[in-house]
Protein backbone atom coordinates (compact mmCIF):
# COMPACT_ATOMS: atom_id res chain seq x y z
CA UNK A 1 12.64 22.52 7.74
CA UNK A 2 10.33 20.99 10.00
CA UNK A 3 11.99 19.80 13.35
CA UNK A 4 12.62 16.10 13.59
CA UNK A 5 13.45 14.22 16.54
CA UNK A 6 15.28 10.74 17.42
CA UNK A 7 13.71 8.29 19.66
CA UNK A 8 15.83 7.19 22.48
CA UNK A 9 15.54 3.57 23.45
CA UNK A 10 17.62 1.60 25.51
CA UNK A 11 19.69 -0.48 23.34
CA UNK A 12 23.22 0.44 22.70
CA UNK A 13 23.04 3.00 19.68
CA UNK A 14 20.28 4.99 20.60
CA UNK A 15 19.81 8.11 18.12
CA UNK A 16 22.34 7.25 16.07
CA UNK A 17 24.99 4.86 14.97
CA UNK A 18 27.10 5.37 17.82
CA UNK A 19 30.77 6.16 17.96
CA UNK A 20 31.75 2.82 18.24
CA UNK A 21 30.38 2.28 15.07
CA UNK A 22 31.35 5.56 13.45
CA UNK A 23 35.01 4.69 14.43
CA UNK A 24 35.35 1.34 13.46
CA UNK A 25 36.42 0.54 10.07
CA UNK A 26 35.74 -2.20 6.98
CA UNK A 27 37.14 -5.90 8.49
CA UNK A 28 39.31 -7.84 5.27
CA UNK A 29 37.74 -10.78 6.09
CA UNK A 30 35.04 -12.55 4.37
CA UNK A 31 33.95 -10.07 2.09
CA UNK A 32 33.91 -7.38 4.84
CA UNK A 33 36.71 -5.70 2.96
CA UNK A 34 38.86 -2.59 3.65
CA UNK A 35 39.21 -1.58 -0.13
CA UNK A 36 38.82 -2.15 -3.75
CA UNK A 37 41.31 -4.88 -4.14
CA UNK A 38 39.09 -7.25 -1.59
CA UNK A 39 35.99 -6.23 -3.12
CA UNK A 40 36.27 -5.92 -6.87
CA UNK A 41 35.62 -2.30 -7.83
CA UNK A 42 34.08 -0.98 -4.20
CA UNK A 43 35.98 1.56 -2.50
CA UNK A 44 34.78 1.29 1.11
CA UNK A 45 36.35 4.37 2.41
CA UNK A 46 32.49 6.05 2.54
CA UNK A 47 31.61 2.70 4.74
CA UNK A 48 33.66 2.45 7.23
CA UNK A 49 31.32 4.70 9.07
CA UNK A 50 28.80 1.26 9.51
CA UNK A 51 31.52 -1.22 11.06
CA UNK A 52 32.53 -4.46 11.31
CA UNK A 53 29.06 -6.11 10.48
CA UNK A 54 30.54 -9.82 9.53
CA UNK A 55 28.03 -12.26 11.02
CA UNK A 56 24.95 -9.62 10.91
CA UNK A 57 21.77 -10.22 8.71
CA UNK A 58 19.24 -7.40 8.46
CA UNK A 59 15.84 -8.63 6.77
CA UNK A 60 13.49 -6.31 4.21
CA UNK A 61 10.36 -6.77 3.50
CA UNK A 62 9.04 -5.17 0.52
CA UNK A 63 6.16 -5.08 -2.31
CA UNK A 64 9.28 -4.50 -4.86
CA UNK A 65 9.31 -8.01 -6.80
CA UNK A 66 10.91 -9.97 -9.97
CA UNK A 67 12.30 -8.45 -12.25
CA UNK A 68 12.95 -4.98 -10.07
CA UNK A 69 14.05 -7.09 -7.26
CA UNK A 70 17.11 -8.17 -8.59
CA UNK A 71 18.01 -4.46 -9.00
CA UNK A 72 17.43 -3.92 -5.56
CA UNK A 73 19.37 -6.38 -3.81
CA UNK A 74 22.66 -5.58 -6.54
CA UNK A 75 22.70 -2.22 -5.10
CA UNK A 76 23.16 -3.90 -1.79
CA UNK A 77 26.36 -5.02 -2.32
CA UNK A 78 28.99 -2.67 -1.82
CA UNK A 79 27.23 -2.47 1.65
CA UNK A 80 27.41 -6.17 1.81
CA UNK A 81 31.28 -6.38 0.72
CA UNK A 82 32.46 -3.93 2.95
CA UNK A 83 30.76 -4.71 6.02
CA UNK A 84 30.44 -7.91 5.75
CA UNK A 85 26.52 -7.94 6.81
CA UNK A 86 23.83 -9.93 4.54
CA UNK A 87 20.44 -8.70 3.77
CA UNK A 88 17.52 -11.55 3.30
CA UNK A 89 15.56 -9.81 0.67
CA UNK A 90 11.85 -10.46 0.63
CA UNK A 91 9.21 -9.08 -1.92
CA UNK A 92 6.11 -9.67 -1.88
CA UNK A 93 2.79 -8.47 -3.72
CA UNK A 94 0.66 -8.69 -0.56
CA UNK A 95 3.03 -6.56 0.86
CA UNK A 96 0.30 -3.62 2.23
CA UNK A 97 -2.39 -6.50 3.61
CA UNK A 98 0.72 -8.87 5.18
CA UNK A 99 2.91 -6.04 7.11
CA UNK A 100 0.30 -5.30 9.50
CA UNK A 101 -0.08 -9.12 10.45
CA UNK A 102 3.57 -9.74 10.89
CA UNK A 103 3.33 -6.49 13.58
CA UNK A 104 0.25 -7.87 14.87
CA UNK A 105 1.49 -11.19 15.22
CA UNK A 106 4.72 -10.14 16.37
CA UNK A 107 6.68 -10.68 14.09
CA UNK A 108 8.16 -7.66 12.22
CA UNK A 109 10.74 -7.27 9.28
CA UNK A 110 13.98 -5.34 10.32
CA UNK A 111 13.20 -2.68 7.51
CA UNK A 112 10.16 -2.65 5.09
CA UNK A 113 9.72 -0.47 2.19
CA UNK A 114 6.20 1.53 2.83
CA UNK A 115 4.71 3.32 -0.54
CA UNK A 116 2.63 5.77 0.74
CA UNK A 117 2.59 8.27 3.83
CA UNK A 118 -0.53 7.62 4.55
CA UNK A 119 0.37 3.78 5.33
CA UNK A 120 3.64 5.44 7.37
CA UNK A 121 0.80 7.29 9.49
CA UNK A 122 -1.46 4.39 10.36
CA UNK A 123 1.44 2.06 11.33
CA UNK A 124 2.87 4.36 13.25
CA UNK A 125 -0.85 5.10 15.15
CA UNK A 126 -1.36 1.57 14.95
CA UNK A 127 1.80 0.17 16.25
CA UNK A 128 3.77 2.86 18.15
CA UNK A 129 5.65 0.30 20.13
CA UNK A 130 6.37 -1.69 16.37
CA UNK A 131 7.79 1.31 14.12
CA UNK A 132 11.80 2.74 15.13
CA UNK A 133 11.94 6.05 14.72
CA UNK A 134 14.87 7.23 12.78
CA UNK A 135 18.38 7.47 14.27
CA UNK A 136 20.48 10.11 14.11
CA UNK A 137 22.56 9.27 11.16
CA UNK A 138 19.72 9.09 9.10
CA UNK A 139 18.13 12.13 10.16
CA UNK A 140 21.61 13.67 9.34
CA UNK A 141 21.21 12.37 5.82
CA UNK A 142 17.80 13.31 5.87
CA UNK A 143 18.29 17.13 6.37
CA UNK A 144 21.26 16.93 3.95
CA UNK A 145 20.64 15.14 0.39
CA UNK A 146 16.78 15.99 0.86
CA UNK A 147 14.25 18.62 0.04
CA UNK A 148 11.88 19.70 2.68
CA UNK A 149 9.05 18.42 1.68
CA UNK A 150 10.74 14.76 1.06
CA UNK A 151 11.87 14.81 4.76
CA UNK A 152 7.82 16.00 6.29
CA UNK A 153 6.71 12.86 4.49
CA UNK A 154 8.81 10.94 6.54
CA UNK A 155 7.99 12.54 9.20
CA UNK A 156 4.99 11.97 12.20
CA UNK A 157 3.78 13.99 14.54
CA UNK A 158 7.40 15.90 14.29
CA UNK A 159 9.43 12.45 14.54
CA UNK A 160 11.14 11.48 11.61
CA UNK A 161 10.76 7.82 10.96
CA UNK A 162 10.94 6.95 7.59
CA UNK A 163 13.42 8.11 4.86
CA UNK A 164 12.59 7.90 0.74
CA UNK A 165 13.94 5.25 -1.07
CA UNK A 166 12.78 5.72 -4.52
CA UNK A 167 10.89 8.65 -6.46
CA UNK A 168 8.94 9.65 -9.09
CA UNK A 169 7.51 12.94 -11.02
CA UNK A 170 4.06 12.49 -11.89
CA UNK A 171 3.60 16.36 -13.52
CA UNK A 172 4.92 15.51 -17.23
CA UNK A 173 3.09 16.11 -20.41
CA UNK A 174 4.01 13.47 -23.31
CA UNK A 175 4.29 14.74 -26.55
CA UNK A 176 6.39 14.03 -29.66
CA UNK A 177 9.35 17.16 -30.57
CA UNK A 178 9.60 15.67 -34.41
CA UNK A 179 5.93 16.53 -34.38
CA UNK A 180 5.96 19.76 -32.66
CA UNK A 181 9.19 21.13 -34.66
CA UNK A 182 7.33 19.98 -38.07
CA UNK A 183 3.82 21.61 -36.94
CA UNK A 184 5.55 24.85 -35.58
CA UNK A 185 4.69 24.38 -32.02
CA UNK A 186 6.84 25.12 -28.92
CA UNK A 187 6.41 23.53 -25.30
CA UNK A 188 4.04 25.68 -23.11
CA UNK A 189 5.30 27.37 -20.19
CA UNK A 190 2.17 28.25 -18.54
CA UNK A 191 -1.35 26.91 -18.29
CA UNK A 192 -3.00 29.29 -20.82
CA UNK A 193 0.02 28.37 -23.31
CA UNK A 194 -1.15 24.90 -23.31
CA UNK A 195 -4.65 25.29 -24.19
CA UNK A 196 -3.57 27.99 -26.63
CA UNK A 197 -1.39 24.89 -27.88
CA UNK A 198 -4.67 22.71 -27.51
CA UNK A 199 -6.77 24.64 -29.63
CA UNK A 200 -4.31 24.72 -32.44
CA UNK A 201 -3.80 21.19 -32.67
CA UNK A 202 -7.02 20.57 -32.55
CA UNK A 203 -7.87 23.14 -35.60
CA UNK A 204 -4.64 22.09 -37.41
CA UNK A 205 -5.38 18.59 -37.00
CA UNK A 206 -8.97 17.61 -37.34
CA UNK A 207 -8.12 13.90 -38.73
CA UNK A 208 -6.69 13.13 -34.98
CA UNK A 209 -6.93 14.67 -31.22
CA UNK A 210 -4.50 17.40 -29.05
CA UNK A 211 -4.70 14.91 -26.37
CA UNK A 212 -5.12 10.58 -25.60
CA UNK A 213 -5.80 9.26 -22.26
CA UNK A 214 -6.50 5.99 -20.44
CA UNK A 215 -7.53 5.18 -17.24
CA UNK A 216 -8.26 1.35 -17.19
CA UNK A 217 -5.96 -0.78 -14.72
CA UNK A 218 -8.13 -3.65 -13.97
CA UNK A 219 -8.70 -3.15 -9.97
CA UNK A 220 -6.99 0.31 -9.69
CA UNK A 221 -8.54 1.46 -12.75
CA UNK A 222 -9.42 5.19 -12.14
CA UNK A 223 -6.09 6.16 -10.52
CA UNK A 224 -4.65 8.00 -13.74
CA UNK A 225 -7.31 10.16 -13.24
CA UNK A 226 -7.09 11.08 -9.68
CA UNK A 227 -3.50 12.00 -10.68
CA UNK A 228 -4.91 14.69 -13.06
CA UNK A 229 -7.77 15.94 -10.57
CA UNK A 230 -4.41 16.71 -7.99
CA UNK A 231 -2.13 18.26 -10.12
CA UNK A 232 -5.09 20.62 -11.54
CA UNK A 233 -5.80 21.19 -7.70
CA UNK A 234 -2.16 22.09 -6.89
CA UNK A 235 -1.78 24.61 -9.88
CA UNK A 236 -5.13 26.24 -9.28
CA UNK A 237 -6.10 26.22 -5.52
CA UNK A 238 -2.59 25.57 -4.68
CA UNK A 239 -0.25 23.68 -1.89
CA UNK A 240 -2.12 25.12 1.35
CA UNK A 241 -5.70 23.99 0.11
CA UNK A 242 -4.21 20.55 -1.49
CA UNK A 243 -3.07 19.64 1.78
CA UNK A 244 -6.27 20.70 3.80
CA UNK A 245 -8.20 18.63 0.92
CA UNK A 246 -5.75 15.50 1.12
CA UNK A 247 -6.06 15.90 5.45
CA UNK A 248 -9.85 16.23 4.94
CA UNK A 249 -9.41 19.52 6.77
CA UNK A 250 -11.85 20.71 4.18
CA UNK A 251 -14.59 18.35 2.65
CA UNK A 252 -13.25 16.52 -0.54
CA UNK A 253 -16.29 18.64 -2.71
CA UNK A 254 -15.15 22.02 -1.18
CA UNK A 255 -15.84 24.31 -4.13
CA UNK A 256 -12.11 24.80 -5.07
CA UNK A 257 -11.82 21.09 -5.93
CA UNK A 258 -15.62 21.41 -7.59
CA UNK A 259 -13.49 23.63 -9.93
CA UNK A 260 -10.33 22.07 -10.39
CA UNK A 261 -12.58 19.02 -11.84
CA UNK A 262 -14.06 21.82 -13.97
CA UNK A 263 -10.94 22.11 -15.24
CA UNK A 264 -9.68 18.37 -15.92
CA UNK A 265 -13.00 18.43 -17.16
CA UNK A 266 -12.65 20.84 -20.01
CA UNK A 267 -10.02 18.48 -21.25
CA UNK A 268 -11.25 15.19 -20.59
CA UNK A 269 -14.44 15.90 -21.61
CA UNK A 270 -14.19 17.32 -24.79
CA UNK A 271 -14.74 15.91 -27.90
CA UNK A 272 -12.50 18.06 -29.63
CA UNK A 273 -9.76 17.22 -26.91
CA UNK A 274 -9.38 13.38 -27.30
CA UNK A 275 -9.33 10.70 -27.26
CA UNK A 276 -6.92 10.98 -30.31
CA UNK A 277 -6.55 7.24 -31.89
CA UNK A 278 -8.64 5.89 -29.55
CA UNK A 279 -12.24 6.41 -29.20
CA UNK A 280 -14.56 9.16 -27.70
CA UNK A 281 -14.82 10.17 -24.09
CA UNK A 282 -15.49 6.94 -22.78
CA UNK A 283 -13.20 5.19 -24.40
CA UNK A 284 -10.81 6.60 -21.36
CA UNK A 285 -12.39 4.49 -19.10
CA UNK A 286 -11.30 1.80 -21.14
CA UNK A 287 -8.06 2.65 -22.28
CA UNK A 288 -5.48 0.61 -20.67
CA UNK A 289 -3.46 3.58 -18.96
CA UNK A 290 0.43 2.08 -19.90
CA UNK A 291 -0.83 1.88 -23.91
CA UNK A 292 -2.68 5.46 -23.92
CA UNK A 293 0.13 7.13 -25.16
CA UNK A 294 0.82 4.63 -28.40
CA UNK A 295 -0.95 7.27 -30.62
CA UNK A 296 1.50 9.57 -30.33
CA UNK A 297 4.31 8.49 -32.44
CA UNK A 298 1.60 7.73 -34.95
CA UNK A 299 0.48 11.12 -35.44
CA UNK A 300 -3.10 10.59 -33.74
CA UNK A 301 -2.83 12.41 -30.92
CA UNK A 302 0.42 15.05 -29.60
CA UNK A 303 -0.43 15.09 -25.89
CA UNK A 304 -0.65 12.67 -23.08
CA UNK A 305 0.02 13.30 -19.34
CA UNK A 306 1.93 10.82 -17.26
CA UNK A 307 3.92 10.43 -14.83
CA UNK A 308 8.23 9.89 -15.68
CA UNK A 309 7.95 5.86 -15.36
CA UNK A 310 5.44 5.86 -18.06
CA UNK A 311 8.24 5.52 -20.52
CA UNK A 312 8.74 2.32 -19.72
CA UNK A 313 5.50 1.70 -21.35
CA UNK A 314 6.88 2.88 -24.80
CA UNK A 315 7.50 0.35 -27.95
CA UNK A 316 11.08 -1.17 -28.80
CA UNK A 317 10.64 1.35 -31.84
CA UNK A 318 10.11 4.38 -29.97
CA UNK A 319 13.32 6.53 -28.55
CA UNK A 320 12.63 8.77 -25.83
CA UNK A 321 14.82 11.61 -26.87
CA UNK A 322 14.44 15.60 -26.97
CA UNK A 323 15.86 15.79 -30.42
CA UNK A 324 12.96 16.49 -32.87
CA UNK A 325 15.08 14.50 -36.02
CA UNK A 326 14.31 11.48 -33.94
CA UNK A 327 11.50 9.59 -35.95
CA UNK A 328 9.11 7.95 -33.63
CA UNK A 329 10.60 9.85 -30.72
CA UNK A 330 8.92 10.92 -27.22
CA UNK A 331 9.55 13.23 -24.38
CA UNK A 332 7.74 15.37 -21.77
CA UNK A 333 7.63 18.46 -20.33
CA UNK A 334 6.75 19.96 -17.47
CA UNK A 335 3.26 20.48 -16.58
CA UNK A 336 2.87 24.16 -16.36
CA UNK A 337 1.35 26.15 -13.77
CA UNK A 338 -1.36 29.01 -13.95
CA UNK A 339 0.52 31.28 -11.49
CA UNK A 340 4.06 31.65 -10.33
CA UNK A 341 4.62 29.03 -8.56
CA UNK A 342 5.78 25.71 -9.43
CA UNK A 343 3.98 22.75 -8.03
CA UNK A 344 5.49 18.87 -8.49
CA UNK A 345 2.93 16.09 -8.03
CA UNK A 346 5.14 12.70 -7.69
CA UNK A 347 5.25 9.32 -5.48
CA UNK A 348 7.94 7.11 -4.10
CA UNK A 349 8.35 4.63 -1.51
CA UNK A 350 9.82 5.29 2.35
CA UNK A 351 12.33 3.44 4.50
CA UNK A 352 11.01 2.46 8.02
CA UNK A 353 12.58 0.10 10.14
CA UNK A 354 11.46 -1.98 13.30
CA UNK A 355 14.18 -2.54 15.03
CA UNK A 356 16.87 -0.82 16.46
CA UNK A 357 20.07 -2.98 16.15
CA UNK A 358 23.00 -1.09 15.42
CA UNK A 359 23.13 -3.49 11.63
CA UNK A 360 19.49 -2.41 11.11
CA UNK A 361 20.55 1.01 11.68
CA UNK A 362 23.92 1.08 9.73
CA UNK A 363 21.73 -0.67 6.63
CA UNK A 364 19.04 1.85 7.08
CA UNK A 365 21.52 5.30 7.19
CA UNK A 366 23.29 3.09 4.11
CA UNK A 367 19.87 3.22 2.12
CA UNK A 368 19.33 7.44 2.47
CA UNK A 369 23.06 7.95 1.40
CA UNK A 370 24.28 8.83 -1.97
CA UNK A 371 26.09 5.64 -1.79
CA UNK A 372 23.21 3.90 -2.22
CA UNK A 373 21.59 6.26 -4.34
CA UNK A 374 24.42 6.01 -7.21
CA UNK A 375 24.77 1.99 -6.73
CA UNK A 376 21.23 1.83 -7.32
CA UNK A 377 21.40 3.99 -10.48
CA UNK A 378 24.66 1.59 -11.75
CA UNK A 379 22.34 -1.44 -11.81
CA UNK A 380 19.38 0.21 -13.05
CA UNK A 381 17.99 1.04 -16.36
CA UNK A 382 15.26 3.70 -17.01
CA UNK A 383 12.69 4.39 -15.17
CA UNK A 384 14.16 4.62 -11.73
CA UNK A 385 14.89 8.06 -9.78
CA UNK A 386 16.08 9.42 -6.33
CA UNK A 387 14.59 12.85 -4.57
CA UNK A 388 18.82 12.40 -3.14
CA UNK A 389 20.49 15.22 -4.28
CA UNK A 390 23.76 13.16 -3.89
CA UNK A 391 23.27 11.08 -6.83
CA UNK A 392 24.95 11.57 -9.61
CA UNK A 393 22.60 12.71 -12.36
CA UNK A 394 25.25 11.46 -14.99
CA UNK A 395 24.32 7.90 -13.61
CA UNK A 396 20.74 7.74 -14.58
CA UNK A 397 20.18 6.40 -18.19
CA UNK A 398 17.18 7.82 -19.24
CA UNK A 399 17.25 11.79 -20.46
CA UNK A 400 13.78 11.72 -18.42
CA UNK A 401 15.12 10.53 -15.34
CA UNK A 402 17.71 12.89 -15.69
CA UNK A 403 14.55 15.88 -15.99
CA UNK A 404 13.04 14.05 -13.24
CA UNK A 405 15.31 13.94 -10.78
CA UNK A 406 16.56 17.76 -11.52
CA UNK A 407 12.82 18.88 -11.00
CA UNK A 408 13.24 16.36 -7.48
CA UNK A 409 16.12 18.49 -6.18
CA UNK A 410 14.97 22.18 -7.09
CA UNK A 411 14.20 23.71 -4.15
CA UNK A 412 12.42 26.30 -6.39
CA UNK A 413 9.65 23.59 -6.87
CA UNK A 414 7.26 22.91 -4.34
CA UNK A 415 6.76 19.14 -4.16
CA UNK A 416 3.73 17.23 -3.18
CA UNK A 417 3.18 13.88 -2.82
CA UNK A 418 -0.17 11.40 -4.77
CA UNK A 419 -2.85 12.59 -2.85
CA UNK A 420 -4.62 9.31 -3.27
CA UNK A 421 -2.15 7.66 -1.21
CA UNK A 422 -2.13 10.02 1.72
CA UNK A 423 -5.48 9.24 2.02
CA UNK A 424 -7.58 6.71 4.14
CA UNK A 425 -8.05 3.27 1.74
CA UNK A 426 -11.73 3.66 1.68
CA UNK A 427 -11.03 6.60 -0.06
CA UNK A 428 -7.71 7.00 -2.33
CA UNK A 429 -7.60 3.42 -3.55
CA UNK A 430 -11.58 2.85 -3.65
CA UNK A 431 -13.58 5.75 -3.91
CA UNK A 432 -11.27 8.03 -5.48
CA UNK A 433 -10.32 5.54 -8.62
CA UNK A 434 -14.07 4.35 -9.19
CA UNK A 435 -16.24 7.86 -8.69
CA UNK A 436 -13.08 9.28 -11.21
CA UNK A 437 -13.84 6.08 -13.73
CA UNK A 438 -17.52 6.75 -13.38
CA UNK A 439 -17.13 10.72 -14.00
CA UNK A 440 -15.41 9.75 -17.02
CA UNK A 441 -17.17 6.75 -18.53
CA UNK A 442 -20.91 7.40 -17.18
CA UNK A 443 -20.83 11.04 -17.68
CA UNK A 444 -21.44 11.42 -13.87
CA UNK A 445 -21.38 15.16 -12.66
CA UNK A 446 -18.71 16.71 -11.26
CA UNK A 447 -20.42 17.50 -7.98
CA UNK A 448 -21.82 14.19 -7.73
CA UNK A 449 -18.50 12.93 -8.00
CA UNK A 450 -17.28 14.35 -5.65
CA UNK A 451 -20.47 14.07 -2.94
CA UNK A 452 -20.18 10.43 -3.63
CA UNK A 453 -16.34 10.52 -2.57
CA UNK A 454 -17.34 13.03 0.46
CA UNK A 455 -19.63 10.28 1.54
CA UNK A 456 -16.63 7.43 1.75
CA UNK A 457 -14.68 9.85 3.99
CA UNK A 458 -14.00 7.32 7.47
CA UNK A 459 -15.74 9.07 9.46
């Protein structure tokens, strides 16, 4: 595992919690409870290891809003009963463009929830003296409830600063098993299985399409896209060349990603592919990405990739269920590889705190614990995972989230995070999306797409 490092700094609890801290145990009075019987069903025996806290407020900052919001600040509150600490919750959809101008202005959150490691990067190059590195506690919990490659995202220039909060698997084919168990077919295990799988449908089922696909997302439109373009990339050129390509260590048309868009291509682009229930080829451009997959249930089309939190997008009348007796049901499997390996293509969001009081650390080491993990899961319906291999799978609600977050915590996969938002602005949320939406929807050339994003590359 790479080697991560505390910060020291000169305020009491530097690297860590501190034994003070670590000794001290839950206070019975107002709400900073020693056990279940002052706080309703929260046994604080697992947080007594954050102290007496009564009196403390830690603030978050956060792009998480209404209604997911709520859901966040319910799985603060065993932390809040049993240490007595508050935490003034703020979420706000300018989050990315207002963060920077609180550090700039000098005025930072205690802890702020940053979506991409790319952002991590810049505010830690941008405001070294602003961003805490991690203290030891969570760098404990880091290297034990976490893969590898969750903990390097975290991590800058070999100092671990930031921690994942929530997760997400972006590698899943949708597909229908009523429809599959009625037409014969099986779930492909490897890439030349699912175009084997492709062709049949698409003989066996001239009246409607192997696959559906939408791309439109009014100023992010494009970005389903990019997701296919990096998955392709990790199962053909694999992890080593994705992360030169992400790191512009090789130019963003090096001929290995000229051919993985070959390859999205060959779906994508043919007319005998998709755009079942929809349209043509252009129609993807078009298609509003969270209603791509409707056709499915209907019979018009039996494949659709996207990511786990997609199936939040499904109808009141559709299950999501593995059993093929299910009418109208949906799941997803795994996108498959072309070799041996087994690459994961997923997102999340990363814990970074600016300040180094011993609350701010306690709530932060709180937040990468199973703890929080499994209260999160209690107060959440689908559509939420954790890359924590404490939680407790039997929490999560969804038989997808449950999938998910077993792919999250196999160390046989090898995880990689969205490209797109490792990369500079000008180029994973502008470039990237439009040249994609273009390549689709004008017909644009797969080496001129990717020249044109070459070209946007900061230079």
């Amino acid at each position: 595992m790479t080697s991560i490092r505390a910060r020291r700094t000169s305020a009491a609890v530097a690297g860590g919690l501190g034994l003070a801290l670590a000794l001290a145990a839950c206070s019975g009075d107002n709400g900073g409870g020693g056990g279940g019987d002052e706080t309703g069903s929260t046994d604080c025996a697992a947080y007594e290891q954050y102290g007496d806290l009564k009196g403390k407020t830690i603030s978050v900052y956060t792009s998480i809003v209404e209604p997911e919001a709520k859901q966040q600040t319910d799985s603060y509150k065993p932390f809040e009963e049993c240490t007595g600490a508050k935490i003034a919750y703020e979420g706000s959809r300018e989050f990315e463009a207002q963060l920077p101008v609180r550090l700039q202005a000098g005025n930072p959150p205690d802890i702020a929830y940053v979506p991409q490691p790319g952002f991590l990067k810049s505010l830690v190059a941008d405001y070294p003296d602003s961003v805490v590195a991690a203290p030891q506690a969570v760098i404990d919990n880091a290297n034990k409830y976490y893969t590898e490659g969750w903990v390097n995202y975290g991590t800058v220039d070999g100092t671990l600063y930031a921690t994942p909060l929530g997760a997400n698997v972006k590698s899943f084919v949708w597909y229908s098993p009523k429809a599959f168990a009625d037409n014969g077919y099986t779930v492909p295990t490897t890439w030349d299985d699912l175009i084997t799988l492709t062709d049949k449908i698409a003989t066996d089922h001239p009246e409607a399409k192997p696959w559906c696909a939408g791309i439109e997302s009014g100023d992010a439109t494009g970005w389903p896209a990019t997701d296919w373009l990096e998955d392709v990339v990790l199962r053909e050129a694999g992890a080593d060349v994705y992360d030169q390509w992400v790191n512009h260590e090789i130019p963003f048309n090096d001929p290995k990603i000229v051919a993985s868009l070959g390859t999205v291509g060959s779906i994508l682009k043919n007319d005998k592919y998709v755009n079942g229930g929809i349209g043509d080829v252009k129609s993807i451009a078009t298609q509003a990405w969270n209603e791509a997959g409707n056709p499915i249930p209907d019979g018009l089309c039996y494949l659709h990739r996207a990511a786990n939190f997609y199936q939040a997008n499904w109808g009141d009348d559709v299950t999501v269920s593995e059993d093929p007796s299910v009418d109208r049901g949906v799941y997803a499997f795994y996108l498959p590889s072309k070799g041996s390996d087994k690459p994961l293509l997923g997102g999340g969001e990363f814990v970074t705190a600016f300040s180094d009081r011993p609350e701010v650390q306690a709530f932060q080491a709180y937040l990468s614990s199973p703890e929080w993990a499994n209260a999160k899961a209690k107060v959440t319906g689908q559509g939420w995972i954790s890359a924590n291999n404490g939680l407790d799978k039997g929490l999560l609600q969804s038989p997808i989230d449950q999938l998910s977050f077993d792919l999250l915590t196999d160390e046989s996969y090898t995880f990689r995070f969205d490209g797109s938002d490792q990369m500079p602005g000008a180029v994973g949320a502008n470039a990237f999306w439009k040249q994609m939406t273009a390549w689709i929807g004008e017909n644009q050339s797969d080496q001129a797409t990717l020249d044109n994003i070459e070209a946007a590359w900061p230079s």
